[in-house]
C-alpha atoms as a PDB file:
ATOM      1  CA  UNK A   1    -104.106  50.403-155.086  1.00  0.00           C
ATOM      2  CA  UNK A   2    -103.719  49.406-151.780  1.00  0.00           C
ATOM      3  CA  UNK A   3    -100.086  50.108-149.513  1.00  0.00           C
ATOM      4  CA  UNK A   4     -99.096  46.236-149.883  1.00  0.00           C
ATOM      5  CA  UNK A   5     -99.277  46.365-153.487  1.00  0.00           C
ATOM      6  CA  UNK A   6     -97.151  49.642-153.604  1.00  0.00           C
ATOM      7  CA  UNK A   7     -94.553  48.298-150.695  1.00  0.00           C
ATOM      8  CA  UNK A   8     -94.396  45.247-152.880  1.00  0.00           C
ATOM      9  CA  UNK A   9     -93.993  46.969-156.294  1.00  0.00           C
ATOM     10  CA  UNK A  10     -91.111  49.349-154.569  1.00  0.00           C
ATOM     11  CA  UNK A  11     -89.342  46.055-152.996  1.00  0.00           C
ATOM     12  CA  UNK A  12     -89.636  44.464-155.896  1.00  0.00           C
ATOM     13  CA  UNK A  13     -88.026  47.908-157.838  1.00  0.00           C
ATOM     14  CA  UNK A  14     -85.069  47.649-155.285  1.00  0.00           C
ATOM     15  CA  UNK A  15     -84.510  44.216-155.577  1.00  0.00           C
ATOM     16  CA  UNK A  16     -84.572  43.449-159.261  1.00  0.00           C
ATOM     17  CA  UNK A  17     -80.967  44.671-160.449  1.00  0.00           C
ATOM     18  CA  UNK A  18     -79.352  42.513-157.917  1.00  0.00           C
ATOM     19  CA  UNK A  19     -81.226  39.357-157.950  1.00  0.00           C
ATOM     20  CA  UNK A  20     -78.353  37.893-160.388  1.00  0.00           C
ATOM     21  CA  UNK A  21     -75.748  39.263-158.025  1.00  0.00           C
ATOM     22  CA  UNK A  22     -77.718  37.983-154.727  1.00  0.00           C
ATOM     23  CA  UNK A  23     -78.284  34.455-156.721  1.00  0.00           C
ATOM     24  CA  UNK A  24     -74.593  33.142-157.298  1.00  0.00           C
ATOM     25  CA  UNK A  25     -74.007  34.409-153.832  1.00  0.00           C
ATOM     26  CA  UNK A  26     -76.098  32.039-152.260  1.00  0.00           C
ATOM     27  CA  UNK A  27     -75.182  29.432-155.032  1.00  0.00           C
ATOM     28  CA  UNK A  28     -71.560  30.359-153.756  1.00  0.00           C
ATOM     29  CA  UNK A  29     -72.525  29.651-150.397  1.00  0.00           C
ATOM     30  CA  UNK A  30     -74.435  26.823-150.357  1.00  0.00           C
ATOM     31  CA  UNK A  31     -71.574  25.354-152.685  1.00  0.00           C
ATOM     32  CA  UNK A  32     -69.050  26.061-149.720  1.00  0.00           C
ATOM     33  CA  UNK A  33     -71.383  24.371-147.396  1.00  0.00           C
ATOM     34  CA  UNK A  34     -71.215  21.324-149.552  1.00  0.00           C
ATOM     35  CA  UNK A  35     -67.567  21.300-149.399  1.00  0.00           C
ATOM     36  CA  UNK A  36     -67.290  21.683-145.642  1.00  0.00           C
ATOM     37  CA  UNK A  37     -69.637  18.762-145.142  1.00  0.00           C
ATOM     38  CA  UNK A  38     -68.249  16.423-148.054  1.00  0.00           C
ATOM     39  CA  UNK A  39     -64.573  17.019-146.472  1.00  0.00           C
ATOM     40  CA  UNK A  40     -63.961  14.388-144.747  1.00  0.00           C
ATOM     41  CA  UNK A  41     -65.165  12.126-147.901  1.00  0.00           C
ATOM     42  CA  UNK A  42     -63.481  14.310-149.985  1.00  0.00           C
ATOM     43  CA  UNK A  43     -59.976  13.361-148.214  1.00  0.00           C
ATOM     44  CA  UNK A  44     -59.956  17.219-146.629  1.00  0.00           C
ATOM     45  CA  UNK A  45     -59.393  17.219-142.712  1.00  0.00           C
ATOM     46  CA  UNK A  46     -62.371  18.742-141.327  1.00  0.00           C
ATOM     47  CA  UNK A  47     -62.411  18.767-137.460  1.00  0.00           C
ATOM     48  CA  UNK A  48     -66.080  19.009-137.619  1.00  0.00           C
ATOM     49  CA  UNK A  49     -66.867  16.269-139.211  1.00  0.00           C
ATOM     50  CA  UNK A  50     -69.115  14.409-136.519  1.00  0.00           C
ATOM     51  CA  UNK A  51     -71.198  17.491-136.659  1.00  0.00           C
ATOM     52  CA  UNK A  52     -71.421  17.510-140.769  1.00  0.00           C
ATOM     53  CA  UNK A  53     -71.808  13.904-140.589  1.00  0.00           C
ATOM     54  CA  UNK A  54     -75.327  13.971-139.995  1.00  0.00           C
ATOM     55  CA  UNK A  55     -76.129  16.755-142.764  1.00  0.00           C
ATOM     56  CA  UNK A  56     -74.368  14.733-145.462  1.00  0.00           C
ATOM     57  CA  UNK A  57     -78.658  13.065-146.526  1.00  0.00           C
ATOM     58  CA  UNK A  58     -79.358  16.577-147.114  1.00  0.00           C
ATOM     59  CA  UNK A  59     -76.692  17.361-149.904  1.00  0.00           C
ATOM     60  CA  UNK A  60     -76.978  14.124-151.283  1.00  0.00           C
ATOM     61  CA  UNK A  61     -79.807  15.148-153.913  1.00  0.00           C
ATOM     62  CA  UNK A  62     -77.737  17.972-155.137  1.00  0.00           C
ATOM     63  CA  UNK A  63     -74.591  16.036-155.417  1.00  0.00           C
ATOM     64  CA  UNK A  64     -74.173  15.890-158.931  1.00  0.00           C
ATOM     65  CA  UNK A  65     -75.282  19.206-159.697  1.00  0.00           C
ATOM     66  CA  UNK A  66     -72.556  20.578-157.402  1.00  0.00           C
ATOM     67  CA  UNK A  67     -69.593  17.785-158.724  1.00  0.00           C
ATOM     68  CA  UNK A  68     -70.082  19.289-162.318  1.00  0.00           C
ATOM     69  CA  UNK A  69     -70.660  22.732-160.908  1.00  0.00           C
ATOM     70  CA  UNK A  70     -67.089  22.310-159.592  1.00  0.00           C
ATOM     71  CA  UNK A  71     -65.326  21.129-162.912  1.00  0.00           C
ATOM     72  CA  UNK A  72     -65.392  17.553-161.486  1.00  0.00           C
ATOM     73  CA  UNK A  73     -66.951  15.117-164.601  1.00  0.00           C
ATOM     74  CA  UNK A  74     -67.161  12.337-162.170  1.00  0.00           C
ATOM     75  CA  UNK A  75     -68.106  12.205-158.962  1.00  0.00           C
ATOM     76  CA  UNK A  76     -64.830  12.259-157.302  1.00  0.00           C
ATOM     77  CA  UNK A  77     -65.649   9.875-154.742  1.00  0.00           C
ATOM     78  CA  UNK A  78     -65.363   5.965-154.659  1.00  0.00           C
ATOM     79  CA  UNK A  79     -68.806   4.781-153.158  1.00  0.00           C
ATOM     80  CA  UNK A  80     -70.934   7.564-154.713  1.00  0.00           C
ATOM     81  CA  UNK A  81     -72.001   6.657-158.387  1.00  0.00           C
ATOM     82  CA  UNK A  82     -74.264   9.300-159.802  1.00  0.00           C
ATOM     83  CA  UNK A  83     -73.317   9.460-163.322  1.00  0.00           C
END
């Protein structure tokens, strides 16, 4: 057994109880990065919005996901159809 394997197997030891925990935290966060840049669409004043304006391709695949994630059925804006 070599010292990689056993740092791995001791990380991994560590780690396992809170994956769950450390999972919906980053689904938490990524969702409130979604909101932030879908503000201004969204009708919320966001004074950053020329900023998030060019990240809005990159939450465009997840955009459904996140709507229904969010209790929205629809997507709850007018030029976005995804279901």
């Amino acid at each position: 057994m070599s010292w990689r394997a056993i740092t791995e197997g001791l990380a991994e030891y560590y780690r396992a109880p809170y994956r769950q925990a450390m999972a919906r935290e980053a689904r938490d966060r990524d969702d409130l990065f979604r909101l932030l840049v879908l503000s201004e669409a969204l009708g919320i004043p966001n004074p950053a919005a020329p900023y998030t304006l060019e990240l809005m391709p990159l939450v465009w695949d997840d955009f459904h996901d996140w709507h229904r994630r969010m209790g929205m059925p629809h997507s709850p804006l007018d030029h976005i159809r995804c279901c």
